[in-house]
C-alpha atoms as a PDB file:
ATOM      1  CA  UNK A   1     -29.064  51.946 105.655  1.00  0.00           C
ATOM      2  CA  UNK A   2     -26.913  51.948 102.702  1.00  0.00           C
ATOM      3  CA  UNK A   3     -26.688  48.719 100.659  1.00  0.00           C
ATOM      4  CA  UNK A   4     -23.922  46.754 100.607  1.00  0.00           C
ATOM      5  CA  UNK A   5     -21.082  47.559  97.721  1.00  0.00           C
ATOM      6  CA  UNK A   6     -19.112  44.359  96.113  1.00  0.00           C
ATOM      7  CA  UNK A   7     -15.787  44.196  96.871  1.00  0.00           C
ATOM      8  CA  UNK A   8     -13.851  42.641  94.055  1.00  0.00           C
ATOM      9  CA  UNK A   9     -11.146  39.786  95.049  1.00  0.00           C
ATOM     10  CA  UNK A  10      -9.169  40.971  92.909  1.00  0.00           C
ATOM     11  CA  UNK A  11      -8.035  44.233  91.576  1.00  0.00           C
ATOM     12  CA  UNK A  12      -8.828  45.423  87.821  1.00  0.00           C
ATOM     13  CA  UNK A  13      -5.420  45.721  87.022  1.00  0.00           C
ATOM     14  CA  UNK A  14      -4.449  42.638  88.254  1.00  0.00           C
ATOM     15  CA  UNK A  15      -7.365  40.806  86.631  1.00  0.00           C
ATOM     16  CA  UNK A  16      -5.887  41.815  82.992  1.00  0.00           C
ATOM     17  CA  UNK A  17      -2.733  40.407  84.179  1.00  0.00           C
ATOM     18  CA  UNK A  18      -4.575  37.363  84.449  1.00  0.00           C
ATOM     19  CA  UNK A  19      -6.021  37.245  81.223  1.00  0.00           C
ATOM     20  CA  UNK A  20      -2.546  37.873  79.431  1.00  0.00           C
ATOM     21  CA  UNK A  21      -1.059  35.635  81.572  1.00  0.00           C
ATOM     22  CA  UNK A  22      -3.605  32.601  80.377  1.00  0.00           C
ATOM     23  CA  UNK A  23      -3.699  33.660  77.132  1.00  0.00           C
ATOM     24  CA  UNK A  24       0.152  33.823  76.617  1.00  0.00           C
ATOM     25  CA  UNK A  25       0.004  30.185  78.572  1.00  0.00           C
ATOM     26  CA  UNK A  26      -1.978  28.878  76.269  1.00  0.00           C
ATOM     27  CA  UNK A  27       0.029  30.045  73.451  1.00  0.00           C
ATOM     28  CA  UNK A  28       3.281  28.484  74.807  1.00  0.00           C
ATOM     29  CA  UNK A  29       1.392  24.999  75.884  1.00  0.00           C
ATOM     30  CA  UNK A  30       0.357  24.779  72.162  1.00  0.00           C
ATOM     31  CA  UNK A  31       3.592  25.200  70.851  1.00  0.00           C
ATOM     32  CA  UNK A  32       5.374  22.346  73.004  1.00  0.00           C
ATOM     33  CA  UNK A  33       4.593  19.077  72.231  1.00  0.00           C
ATOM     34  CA  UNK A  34       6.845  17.740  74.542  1.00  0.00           C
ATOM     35  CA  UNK A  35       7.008  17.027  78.401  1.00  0.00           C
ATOM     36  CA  UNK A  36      10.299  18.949  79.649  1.00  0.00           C
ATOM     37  CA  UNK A  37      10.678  15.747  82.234  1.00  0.00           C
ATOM     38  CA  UNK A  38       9.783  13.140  80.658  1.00  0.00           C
ATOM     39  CA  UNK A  39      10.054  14.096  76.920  1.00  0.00           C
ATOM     40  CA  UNK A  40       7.328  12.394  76.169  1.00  0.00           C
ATOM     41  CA  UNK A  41       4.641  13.840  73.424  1.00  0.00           C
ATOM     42  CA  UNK A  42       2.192  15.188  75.359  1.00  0.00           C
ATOM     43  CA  UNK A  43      -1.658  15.658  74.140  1.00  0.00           C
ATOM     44  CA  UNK A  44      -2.594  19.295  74.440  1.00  0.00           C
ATOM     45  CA  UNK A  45      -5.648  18.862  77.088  1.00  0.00           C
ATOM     46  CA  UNK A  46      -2.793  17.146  79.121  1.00  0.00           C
ATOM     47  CA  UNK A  47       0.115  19.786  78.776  1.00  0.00           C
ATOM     48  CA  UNK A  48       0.386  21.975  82.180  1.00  0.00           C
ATOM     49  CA  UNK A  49       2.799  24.745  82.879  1.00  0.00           C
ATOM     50  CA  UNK A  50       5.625  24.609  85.445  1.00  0.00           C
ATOM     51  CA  UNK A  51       7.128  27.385  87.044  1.00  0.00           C
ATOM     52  CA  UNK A  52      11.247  26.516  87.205  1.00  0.00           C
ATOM     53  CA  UNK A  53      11.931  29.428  89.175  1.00  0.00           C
ATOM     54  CA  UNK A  54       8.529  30.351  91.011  1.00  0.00           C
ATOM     55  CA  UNK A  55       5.702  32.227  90.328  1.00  0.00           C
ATOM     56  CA  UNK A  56       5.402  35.530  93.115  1.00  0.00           C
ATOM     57  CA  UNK A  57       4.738  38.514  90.912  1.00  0.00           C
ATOM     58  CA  UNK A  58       7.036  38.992  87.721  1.00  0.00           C
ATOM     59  CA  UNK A  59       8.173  35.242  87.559  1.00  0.00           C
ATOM     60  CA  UNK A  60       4.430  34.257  86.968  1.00  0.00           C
ATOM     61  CA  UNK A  61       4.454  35.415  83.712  1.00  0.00           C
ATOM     62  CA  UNK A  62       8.387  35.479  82.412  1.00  0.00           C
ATOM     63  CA  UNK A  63       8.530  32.712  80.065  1.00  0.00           C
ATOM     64  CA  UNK A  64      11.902  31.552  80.158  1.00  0.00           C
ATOM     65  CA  UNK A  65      11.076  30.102  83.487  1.00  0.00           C
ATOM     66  CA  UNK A  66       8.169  28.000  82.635  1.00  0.00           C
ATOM     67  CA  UNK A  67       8.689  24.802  81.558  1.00  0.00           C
ATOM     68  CA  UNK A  68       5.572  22.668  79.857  1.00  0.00           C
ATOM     69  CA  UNK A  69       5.122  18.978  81.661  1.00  0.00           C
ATOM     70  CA  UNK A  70       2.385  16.258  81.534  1.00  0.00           C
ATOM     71  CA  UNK A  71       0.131  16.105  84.491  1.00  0.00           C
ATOM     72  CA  UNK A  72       2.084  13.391  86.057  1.00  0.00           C
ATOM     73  CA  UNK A  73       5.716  14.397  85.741  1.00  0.00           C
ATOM     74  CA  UNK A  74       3.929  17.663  87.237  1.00  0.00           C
ATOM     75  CA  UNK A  75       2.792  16.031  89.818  1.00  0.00           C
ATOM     76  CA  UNK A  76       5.773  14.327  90.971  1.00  0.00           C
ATOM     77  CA  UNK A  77       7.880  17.671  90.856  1.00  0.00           C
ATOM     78  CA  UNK A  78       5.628  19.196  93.010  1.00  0.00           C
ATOM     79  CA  UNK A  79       5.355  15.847  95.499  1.00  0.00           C
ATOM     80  CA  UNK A  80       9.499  15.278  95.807  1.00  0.00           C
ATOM     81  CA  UNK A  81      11.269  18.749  95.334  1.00  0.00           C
ATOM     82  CA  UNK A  82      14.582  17.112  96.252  1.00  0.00           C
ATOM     83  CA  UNK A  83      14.235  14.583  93.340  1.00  0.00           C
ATOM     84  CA  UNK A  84      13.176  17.262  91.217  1.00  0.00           C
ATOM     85  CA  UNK A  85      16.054  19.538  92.336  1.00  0.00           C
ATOM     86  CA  UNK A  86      18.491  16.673  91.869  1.00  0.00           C
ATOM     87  CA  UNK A  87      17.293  15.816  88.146  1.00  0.00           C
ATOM     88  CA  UNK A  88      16.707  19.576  87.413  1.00  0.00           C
ATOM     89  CA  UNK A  89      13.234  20.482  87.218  1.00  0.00           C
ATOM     90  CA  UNK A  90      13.185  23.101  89.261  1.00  0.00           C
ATOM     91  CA  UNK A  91      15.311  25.550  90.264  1.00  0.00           C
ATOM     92  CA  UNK A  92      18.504  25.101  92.408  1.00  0.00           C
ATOM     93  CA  UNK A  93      18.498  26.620  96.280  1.00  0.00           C
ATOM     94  CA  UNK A  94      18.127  30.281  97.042  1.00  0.00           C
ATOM     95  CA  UNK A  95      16.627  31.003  93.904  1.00  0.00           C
ATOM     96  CA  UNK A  96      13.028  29.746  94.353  1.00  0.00           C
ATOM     97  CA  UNK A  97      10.326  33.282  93.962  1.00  0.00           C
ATOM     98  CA  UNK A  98      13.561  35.446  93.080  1.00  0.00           C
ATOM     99  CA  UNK A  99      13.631  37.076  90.018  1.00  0.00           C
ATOM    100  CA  UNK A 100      16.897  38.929  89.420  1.00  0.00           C
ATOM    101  CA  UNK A 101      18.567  35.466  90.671  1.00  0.00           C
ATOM    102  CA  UNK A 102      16.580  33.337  88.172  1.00  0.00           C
ATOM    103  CA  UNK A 103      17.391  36.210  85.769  1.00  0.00           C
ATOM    104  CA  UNK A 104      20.971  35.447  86.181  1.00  0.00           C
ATOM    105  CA  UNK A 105      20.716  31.970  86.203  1.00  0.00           C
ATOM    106  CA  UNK A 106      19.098  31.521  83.591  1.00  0.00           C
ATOM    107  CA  UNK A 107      21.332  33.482  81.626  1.00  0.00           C
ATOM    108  CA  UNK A 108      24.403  31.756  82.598  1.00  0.00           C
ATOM    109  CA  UNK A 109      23.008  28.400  81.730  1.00  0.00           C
ATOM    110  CA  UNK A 110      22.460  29.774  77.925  1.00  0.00           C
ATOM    111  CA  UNK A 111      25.972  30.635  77.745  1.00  0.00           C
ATOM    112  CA  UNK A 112      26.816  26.873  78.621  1.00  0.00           C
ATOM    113  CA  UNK A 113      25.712  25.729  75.550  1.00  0.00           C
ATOM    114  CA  UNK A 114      26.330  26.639  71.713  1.00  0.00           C
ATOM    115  CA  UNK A 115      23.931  27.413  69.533  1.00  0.00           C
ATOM    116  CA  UNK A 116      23.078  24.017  68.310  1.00  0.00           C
ATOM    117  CA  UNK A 117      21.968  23.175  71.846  1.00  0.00           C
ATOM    118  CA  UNK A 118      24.999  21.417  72.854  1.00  0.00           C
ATOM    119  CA  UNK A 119      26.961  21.147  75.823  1.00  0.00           C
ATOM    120  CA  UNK A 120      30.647  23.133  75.298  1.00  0.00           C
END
């Protein structure tokens, strides 16, 4: 009898997505100090990264759709999507794990505002 062969969970390729992924999360959750809810300063062992738009294959790692929040703000946008939806912290309907929608979204909402951040 042949012995048994380890079957990986995941695939090789998709296990260096993973590591660019974390690394390039880390990289973004160091350079926000601030919680994207609650704009409070954050302390970095406390900073956690939301997905706006989703996270099904390219939207896990397209940065313009994460958002950095404190554990608890995270928490409640995952616990009371309509609140969240109403105050903007995540994504509006039909748009939630789509990628060319969030694509589109997301660049109409930078042409809303000038380049000093404010609202036209």
């Amino acid at each position: 009898m042949k012995p048994r062969r380890h079957i990986s969970h995941v695939s090789a390729t998709r296990a260096k997505q993973m590591r660019t992924y974390r690394r390039d999360v880390r990289k973004f959750l160091r350079s926000n100090e601030r919680c994207f809810a609650c704009l409070e300063y954050v302390e970095e062992d406390s900073r956690q990264n939301h997905h706006f738009y989703g996270r099904v294959k390219s939207l896990l790692s397209w940065n313009p759709g994460w958002r950095m929040v404190c554990r608890k703000c995270h928490y409640l946008i995952h616990h009371n999507p309509g609140w969240a939806r109403d105050h903007n912290f995540i994504c509006p309907r039909g748009m939630w794990n789509d990628l060319k929608r969030a694509q589109a979204h997301h660049a109409s909402t930078l042409k809303q505002y000038d380049g000093d951040g404010d609202h036209y």
